[in-house]
PDB file of N, CA and C in Angstrom:
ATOM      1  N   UNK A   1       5.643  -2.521  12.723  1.00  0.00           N
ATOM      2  CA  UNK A   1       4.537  -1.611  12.900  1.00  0.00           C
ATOM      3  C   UNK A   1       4.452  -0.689  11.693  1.00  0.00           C
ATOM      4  N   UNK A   2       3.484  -0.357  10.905  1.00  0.00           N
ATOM      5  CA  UNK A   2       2.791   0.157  10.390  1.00  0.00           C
ATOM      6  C   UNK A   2       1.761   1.576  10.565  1.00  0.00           C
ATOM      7  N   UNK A   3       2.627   2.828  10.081  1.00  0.00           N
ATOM      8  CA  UNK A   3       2.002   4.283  10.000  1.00  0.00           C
ATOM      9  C   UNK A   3       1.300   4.849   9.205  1.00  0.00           C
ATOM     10  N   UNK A   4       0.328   4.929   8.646  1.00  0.00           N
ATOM     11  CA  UNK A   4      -0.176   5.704   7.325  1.00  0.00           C
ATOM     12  C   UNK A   4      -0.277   7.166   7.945  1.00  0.00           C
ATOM     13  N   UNK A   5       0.132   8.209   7.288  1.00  0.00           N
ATOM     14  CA  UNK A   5      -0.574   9.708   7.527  1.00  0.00           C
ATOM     15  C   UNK A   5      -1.038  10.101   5.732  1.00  0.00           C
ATOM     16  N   UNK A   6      -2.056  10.559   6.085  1.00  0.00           N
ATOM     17  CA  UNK A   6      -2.674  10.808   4.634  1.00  0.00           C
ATOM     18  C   UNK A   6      -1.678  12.464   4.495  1.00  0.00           C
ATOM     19  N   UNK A   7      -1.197  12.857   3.413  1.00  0.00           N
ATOM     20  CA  UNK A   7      -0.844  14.134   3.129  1.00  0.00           C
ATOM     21  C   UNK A   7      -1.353  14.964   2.152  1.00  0.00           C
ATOM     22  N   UNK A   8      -2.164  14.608   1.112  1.00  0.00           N
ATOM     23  CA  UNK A   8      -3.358  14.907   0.217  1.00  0.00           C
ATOM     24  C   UNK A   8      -4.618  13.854   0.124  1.00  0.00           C
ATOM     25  N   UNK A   9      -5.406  14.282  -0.657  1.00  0.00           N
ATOM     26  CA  UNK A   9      -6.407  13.168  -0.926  1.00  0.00           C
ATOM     27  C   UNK A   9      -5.922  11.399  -1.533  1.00  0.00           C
ATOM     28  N   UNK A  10      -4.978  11.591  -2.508  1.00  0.00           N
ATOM     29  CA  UNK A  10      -3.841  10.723  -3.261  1.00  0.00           C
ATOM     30  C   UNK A  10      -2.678  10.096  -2.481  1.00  0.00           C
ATOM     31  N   UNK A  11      -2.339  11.174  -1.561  1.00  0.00           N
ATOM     32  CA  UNK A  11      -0.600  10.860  -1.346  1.00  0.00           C
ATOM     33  C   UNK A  11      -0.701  10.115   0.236  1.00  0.00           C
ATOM     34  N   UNK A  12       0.055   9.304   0.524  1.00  0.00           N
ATOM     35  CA  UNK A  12       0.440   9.144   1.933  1.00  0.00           C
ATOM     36  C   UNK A  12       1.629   8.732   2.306  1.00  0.00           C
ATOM     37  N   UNK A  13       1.829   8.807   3.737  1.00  0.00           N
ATOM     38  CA  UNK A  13       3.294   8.888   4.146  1.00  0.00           C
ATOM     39  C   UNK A  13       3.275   7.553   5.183  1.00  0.00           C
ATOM     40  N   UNK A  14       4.292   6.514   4.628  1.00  0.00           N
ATOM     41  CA  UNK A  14       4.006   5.248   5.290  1.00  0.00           C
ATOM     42  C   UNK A  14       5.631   5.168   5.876  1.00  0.00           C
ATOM     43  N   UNK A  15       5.020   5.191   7.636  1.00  0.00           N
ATOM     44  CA  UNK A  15       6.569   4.744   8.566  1.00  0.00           C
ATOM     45  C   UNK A  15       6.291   3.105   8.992  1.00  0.00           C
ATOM     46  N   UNK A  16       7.591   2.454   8.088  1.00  0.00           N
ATOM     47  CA  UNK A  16       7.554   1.095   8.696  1.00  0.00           C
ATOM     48  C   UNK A  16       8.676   0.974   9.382  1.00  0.00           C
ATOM     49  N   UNK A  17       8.131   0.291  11.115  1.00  0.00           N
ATOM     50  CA  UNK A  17       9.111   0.125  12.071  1.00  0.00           C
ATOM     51  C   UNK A  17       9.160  -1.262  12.226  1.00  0.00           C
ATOM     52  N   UNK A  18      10.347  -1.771  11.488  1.00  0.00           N
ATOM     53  CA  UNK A  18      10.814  -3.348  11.766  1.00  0.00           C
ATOM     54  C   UNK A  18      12.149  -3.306  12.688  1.00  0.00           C
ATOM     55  N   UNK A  19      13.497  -3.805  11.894  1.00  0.00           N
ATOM     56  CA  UNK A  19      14.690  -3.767  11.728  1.00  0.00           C
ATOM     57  C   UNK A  19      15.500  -2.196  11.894  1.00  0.00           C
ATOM     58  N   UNK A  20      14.791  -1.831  10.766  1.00  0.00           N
ATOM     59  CA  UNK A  20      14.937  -0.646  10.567  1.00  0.00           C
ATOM     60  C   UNK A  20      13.782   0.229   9.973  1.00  0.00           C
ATOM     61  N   UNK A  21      13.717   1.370  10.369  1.00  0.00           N
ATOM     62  CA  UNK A  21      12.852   2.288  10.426  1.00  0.00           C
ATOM     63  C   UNK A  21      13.237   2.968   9.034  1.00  0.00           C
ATOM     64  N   UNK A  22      12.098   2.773   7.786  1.00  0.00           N
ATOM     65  CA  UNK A  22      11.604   3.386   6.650  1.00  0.00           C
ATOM     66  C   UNK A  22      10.536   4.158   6.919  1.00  0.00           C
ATOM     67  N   UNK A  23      10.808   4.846   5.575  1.00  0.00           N
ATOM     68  CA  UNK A  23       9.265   6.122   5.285  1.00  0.00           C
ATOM     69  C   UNK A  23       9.663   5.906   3.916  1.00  0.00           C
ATOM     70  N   UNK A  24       8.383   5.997   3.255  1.00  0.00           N
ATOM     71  CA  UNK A  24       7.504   5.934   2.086  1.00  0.00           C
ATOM     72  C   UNK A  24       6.648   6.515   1.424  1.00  0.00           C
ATOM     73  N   UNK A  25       6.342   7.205   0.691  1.00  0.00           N
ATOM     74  CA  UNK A  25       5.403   7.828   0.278  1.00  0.00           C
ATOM     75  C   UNK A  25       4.664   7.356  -1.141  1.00  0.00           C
ATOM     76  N   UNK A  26       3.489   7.210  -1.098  1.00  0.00           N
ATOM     77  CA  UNK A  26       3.015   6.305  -1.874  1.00  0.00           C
ATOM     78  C   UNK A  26       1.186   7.284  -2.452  1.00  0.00           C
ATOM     79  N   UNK A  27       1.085   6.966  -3.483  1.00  0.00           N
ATOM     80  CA  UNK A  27       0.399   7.439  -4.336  1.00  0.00           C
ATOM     81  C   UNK A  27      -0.797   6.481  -4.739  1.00  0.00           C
ATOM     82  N   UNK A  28      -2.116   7.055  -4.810  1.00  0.00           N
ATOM     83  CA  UNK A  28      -3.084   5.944  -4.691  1.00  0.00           C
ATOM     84  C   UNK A  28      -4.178   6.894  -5.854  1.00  0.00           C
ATOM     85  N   UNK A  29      -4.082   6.182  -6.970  1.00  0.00           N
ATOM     86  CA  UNK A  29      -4.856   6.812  -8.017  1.00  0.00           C
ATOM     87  C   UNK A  29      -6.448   6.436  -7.426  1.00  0.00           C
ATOM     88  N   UNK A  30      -6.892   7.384  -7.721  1.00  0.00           N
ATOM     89  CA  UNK A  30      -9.080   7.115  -7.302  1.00  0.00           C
ATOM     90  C   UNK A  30      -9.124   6.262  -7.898  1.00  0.00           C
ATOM     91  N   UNK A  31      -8.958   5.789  -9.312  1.00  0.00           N
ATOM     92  CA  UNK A  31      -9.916   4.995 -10.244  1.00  0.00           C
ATOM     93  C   UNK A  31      -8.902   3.394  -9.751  1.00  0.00           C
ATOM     94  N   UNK A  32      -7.953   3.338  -9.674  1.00  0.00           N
ATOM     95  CA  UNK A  32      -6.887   2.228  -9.083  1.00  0.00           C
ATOM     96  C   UNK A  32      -7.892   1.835  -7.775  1.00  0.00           C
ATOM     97  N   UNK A  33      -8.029   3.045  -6.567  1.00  0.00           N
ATOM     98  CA  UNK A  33      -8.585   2.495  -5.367  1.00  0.00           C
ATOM     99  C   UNK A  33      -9.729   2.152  -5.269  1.00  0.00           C
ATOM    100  N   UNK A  34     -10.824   2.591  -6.718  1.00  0.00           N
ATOM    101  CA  UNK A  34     -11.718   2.142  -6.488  1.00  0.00           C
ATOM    102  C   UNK A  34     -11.893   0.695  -7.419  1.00  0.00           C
ATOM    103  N   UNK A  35     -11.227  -0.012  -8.116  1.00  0.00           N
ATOM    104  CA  UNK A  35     -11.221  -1.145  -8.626  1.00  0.00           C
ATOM    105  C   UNK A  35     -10.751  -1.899  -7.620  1.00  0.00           C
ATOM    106  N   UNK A  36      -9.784  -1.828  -6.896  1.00  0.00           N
ATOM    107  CA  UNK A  36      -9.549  -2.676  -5.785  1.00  0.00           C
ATOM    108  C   UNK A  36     -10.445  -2.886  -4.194  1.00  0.00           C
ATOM    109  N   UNK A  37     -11.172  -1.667  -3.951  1.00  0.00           N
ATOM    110  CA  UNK A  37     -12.002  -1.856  -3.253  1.00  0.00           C
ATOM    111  C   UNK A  37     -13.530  -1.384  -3.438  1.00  0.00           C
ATOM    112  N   UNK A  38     -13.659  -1.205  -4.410  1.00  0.00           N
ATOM    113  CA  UNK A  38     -14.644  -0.763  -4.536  1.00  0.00           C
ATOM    114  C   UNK A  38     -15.530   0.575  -3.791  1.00  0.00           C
ATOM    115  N   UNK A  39     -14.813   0.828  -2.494  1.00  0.00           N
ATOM    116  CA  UNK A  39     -15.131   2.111  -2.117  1.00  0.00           C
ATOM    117  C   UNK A  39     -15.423   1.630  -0.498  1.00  0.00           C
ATOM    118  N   UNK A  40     -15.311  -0.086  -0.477  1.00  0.00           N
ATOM    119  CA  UNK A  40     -15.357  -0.374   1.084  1.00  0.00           C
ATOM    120  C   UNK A  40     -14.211   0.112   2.062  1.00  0.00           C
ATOM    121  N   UNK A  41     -13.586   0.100   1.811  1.00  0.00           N
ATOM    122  CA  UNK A  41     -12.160   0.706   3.199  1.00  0.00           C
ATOM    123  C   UNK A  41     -12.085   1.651   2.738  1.00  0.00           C
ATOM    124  N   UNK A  42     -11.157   2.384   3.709  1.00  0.00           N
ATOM    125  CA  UNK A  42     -10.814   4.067   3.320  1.00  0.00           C
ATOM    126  C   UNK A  42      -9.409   3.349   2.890  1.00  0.00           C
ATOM    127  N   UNK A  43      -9.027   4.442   2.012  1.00  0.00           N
ATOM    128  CA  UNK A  43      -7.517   4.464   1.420  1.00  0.00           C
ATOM    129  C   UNK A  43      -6.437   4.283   1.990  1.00  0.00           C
ATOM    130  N   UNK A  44      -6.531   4.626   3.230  1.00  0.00           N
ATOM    131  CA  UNK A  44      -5.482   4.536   4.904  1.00  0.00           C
ATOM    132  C   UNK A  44      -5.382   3.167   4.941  1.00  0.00           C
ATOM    133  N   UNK A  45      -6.618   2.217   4.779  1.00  0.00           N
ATOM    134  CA  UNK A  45      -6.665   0.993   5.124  1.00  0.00           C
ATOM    135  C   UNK A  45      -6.204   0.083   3.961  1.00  0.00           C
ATOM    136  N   UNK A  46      -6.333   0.646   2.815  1.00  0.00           N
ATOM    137  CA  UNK A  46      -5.925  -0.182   1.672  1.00  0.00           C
ATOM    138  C   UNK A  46      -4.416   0.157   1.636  1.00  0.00           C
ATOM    139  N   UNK A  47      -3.703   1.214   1.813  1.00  0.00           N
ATOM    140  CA  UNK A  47      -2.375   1.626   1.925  1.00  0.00           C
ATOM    141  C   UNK A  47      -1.980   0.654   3.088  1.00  0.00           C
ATOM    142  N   UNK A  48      -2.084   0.710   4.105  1.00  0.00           N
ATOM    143  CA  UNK A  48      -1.821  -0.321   5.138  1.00  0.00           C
ATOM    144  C   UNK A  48      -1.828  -2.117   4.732  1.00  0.00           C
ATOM    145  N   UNK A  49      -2.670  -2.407   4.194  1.00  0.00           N
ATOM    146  CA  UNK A  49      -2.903  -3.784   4.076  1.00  0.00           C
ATOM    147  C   UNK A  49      -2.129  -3.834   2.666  1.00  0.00           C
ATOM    148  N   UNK A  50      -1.265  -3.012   1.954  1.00  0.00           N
ATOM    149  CA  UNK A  50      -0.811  -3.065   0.335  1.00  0.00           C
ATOM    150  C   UNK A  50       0.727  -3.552   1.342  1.00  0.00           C
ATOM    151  N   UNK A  51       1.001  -2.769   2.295  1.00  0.00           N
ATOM    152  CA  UNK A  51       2.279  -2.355   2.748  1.00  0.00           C
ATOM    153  C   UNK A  51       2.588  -4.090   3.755  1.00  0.00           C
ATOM    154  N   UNK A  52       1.303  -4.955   4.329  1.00  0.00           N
ATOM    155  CA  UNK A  52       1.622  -5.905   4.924  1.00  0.00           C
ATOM    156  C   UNK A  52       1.700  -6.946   4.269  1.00  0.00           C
ATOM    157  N   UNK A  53       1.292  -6.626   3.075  1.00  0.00           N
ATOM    158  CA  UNK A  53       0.808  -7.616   1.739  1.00  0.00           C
ATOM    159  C   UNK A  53       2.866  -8.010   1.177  1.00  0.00           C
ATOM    160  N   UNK A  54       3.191  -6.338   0.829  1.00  0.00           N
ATOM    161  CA  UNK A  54       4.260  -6.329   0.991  1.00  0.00           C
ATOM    162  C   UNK A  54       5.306  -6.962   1.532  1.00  0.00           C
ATOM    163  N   UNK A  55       5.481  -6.691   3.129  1.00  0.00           N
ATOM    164  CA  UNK A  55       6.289  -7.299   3.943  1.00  0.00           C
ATOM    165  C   UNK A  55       6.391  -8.331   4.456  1.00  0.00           C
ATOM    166  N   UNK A  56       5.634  -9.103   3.699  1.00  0.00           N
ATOM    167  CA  UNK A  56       5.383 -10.814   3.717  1.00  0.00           C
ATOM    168  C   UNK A  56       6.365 -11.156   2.512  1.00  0.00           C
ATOM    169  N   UNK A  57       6.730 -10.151   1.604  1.00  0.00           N
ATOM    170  CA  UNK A  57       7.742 -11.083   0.481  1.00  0.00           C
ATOM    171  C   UNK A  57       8.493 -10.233   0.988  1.00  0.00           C
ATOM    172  N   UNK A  58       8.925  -8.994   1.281  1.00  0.00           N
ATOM    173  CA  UNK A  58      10.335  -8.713   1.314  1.00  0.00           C
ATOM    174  C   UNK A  58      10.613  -7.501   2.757  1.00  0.00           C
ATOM    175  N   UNK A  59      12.028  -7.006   2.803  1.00  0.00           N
ATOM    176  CA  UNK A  59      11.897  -6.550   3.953  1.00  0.00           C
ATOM    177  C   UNK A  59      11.602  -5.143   3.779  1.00  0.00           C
ATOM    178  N   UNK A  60      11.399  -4.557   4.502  1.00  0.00           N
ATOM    179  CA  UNK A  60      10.744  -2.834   4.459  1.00  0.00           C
ATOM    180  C   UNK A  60      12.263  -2.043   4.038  1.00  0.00           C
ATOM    181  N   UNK A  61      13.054  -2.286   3.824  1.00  0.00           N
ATOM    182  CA  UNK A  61      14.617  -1.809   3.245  1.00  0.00           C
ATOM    183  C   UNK A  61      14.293  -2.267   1.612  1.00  0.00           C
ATOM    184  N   UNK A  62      13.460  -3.218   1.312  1.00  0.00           N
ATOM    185  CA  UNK A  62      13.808  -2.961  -0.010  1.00  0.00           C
ATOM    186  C   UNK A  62      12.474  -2.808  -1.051  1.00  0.00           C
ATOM    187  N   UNK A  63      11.871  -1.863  -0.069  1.00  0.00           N
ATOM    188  CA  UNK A  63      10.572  -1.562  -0.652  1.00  0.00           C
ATOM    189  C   UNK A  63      10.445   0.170  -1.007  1.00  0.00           C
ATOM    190  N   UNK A  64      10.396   0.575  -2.630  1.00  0.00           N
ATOM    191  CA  UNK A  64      10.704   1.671  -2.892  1.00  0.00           C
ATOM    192  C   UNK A  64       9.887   2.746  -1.816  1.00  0.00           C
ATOM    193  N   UNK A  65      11.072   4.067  -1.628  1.00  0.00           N
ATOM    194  CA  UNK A  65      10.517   4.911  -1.018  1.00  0.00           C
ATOM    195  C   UNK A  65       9.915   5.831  -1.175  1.00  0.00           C
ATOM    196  N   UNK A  66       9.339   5.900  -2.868  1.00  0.00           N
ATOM    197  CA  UNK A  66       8.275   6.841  -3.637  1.00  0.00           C
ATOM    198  C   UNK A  66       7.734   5.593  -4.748  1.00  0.00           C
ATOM    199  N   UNK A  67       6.542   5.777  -4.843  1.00  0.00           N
ATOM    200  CA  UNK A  67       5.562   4.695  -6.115  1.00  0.00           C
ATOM    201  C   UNK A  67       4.371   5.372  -5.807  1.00  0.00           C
ATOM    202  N   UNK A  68       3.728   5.274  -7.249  1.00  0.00           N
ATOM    203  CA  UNK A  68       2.225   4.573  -7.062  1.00  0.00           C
ATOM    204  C   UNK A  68       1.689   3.730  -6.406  1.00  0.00           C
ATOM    205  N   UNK A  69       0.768   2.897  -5.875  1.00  0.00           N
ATOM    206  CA  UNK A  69      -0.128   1.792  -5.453  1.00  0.00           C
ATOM    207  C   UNK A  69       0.130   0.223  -6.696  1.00  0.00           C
ATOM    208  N   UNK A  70      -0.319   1.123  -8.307  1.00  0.00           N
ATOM    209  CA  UNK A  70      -0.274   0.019  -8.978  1.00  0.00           C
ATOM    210  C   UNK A  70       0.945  -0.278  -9.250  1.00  0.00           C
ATOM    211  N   UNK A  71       2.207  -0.163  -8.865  1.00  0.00           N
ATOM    212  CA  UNK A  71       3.452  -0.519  -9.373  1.00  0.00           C
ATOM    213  C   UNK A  71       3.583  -1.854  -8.497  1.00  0.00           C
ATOM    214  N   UNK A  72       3.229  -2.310  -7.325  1.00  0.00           N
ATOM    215  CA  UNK A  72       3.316  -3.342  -6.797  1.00  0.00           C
ATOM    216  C   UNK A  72       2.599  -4.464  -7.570  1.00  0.00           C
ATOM    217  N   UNK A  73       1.603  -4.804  -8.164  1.00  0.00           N
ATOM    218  CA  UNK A  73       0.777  -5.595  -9.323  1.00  0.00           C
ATOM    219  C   UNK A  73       2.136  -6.132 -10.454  1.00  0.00           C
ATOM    220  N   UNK A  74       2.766  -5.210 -10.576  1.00  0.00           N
ATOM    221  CA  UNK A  74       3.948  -5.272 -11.462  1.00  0.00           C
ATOM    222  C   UNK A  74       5.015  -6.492 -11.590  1.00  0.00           C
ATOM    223  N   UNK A  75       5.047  -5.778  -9.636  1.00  0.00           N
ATOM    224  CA  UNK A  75       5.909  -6.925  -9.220  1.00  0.00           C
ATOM    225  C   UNK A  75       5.430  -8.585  -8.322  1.00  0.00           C
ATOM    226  N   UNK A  76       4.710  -8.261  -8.080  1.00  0.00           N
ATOM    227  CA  UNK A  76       3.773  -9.117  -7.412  1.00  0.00           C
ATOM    228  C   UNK A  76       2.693  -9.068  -8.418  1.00  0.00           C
ATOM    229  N   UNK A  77       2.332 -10.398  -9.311  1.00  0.00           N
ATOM    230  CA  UNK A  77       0.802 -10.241  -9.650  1.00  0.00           C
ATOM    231  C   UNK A  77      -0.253 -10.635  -9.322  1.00  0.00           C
ATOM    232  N   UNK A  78       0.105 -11.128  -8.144  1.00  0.00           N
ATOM    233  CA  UNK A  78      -1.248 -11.537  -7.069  1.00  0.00           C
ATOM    234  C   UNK A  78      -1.718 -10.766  -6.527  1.00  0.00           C
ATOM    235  N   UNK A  79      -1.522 -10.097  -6.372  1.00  0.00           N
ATOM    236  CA  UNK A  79      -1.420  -8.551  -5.765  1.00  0.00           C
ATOM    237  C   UNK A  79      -3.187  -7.844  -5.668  1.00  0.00           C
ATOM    238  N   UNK A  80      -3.325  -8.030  -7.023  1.00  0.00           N
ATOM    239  CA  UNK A  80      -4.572  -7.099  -7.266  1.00  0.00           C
ATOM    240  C   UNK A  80      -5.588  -7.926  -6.283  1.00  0.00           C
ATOM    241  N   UNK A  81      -6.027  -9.242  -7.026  1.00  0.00           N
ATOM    242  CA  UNK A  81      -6.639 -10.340  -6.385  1.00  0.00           C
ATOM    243  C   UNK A  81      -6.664 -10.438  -4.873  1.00  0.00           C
ATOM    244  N   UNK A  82      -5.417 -10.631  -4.257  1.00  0.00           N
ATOM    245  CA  UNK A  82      -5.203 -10.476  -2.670  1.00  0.00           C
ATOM    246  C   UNK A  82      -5.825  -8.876  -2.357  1.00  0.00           C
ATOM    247  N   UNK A  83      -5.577  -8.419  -2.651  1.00  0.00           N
ATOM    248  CA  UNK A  83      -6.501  -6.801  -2.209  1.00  0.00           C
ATOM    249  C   UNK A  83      -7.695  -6.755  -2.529  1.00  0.00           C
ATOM    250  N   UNK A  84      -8.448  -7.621  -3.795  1.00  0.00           N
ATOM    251  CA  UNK A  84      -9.813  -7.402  -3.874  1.00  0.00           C
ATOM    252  C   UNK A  84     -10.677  -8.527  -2.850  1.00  0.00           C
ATOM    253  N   UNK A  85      -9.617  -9.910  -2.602  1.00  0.00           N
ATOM    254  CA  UNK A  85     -10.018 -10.436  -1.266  1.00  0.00           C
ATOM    255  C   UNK A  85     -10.298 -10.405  -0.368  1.00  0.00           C
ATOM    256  N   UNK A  86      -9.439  -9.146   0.074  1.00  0.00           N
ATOM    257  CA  UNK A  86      -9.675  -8.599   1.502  1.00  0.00           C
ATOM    258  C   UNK A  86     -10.523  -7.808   1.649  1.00  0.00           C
ATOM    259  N   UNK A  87     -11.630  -7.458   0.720  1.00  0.00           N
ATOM    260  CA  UNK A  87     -12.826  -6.655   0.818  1.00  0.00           C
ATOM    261  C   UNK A  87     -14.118  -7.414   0.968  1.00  0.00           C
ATOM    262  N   UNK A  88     -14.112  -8.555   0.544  1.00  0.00           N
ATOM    263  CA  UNK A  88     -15.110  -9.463   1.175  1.00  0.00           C
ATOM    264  C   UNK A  88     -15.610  -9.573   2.431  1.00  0.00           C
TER     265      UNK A  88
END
C-alpha cells in the first residue's frame, strides 16, 4: 500500500506498507512534472504511480529515503517513457 501526503507544493511524504513499512520523501521539480505529464494528473498521482513503477523492480527497503523524482530516470531509463504512457 501506497501513501502520498503532499508537505509543500514540491515535497511529499511517501509511506510504503509491504514487508516492511518505509517513508520517503521525495521532491518533484514543476518543469520535471510538467514534461512527464504534461499537467494531466496531480503530482500526488504521478508520485504514486513513480513509487509502483518502482516496486515492480525492487523492494520498498531499497528505495532511497530522500531524492528528487528525476533521479529514478537515472536508474531506470524507461522510466520517463513509462510515466509519459500513463498519461494517455
Amino acid at each position: 500500500m501506497i501513501t502520498v501526503n503532499r508537505l509543500d507544493e514540491n515535497t511529499f511524504d511517501v509511506v510504503v506498507k509491504a514487508a516492511s513499512v518505509t517513508t520517503h520523501r521525495v521532491t518533484v521539480p514543476e518543469e520535471y512534472y510538467r514534461k512527464l505529464t504534461g499537467g494531466k494528473i496531480s503530482k500526488e498521482k504521478l508520485v504514486e504511480d513513480s513509487f509502483k513503477f518502482l516496486l515492480k523492480r525492487e523492494s520498498n527497503t531499497m528505495i532511497f529515503t530522500e531524492f528528487q523524482l528525476p533521479v529514478i530516470g537515472r536508474y531506470f531509463p524507461e522510466y520517463v517513457q513509462t510515466m509519459k504512457g500513463t498519461q494517455k
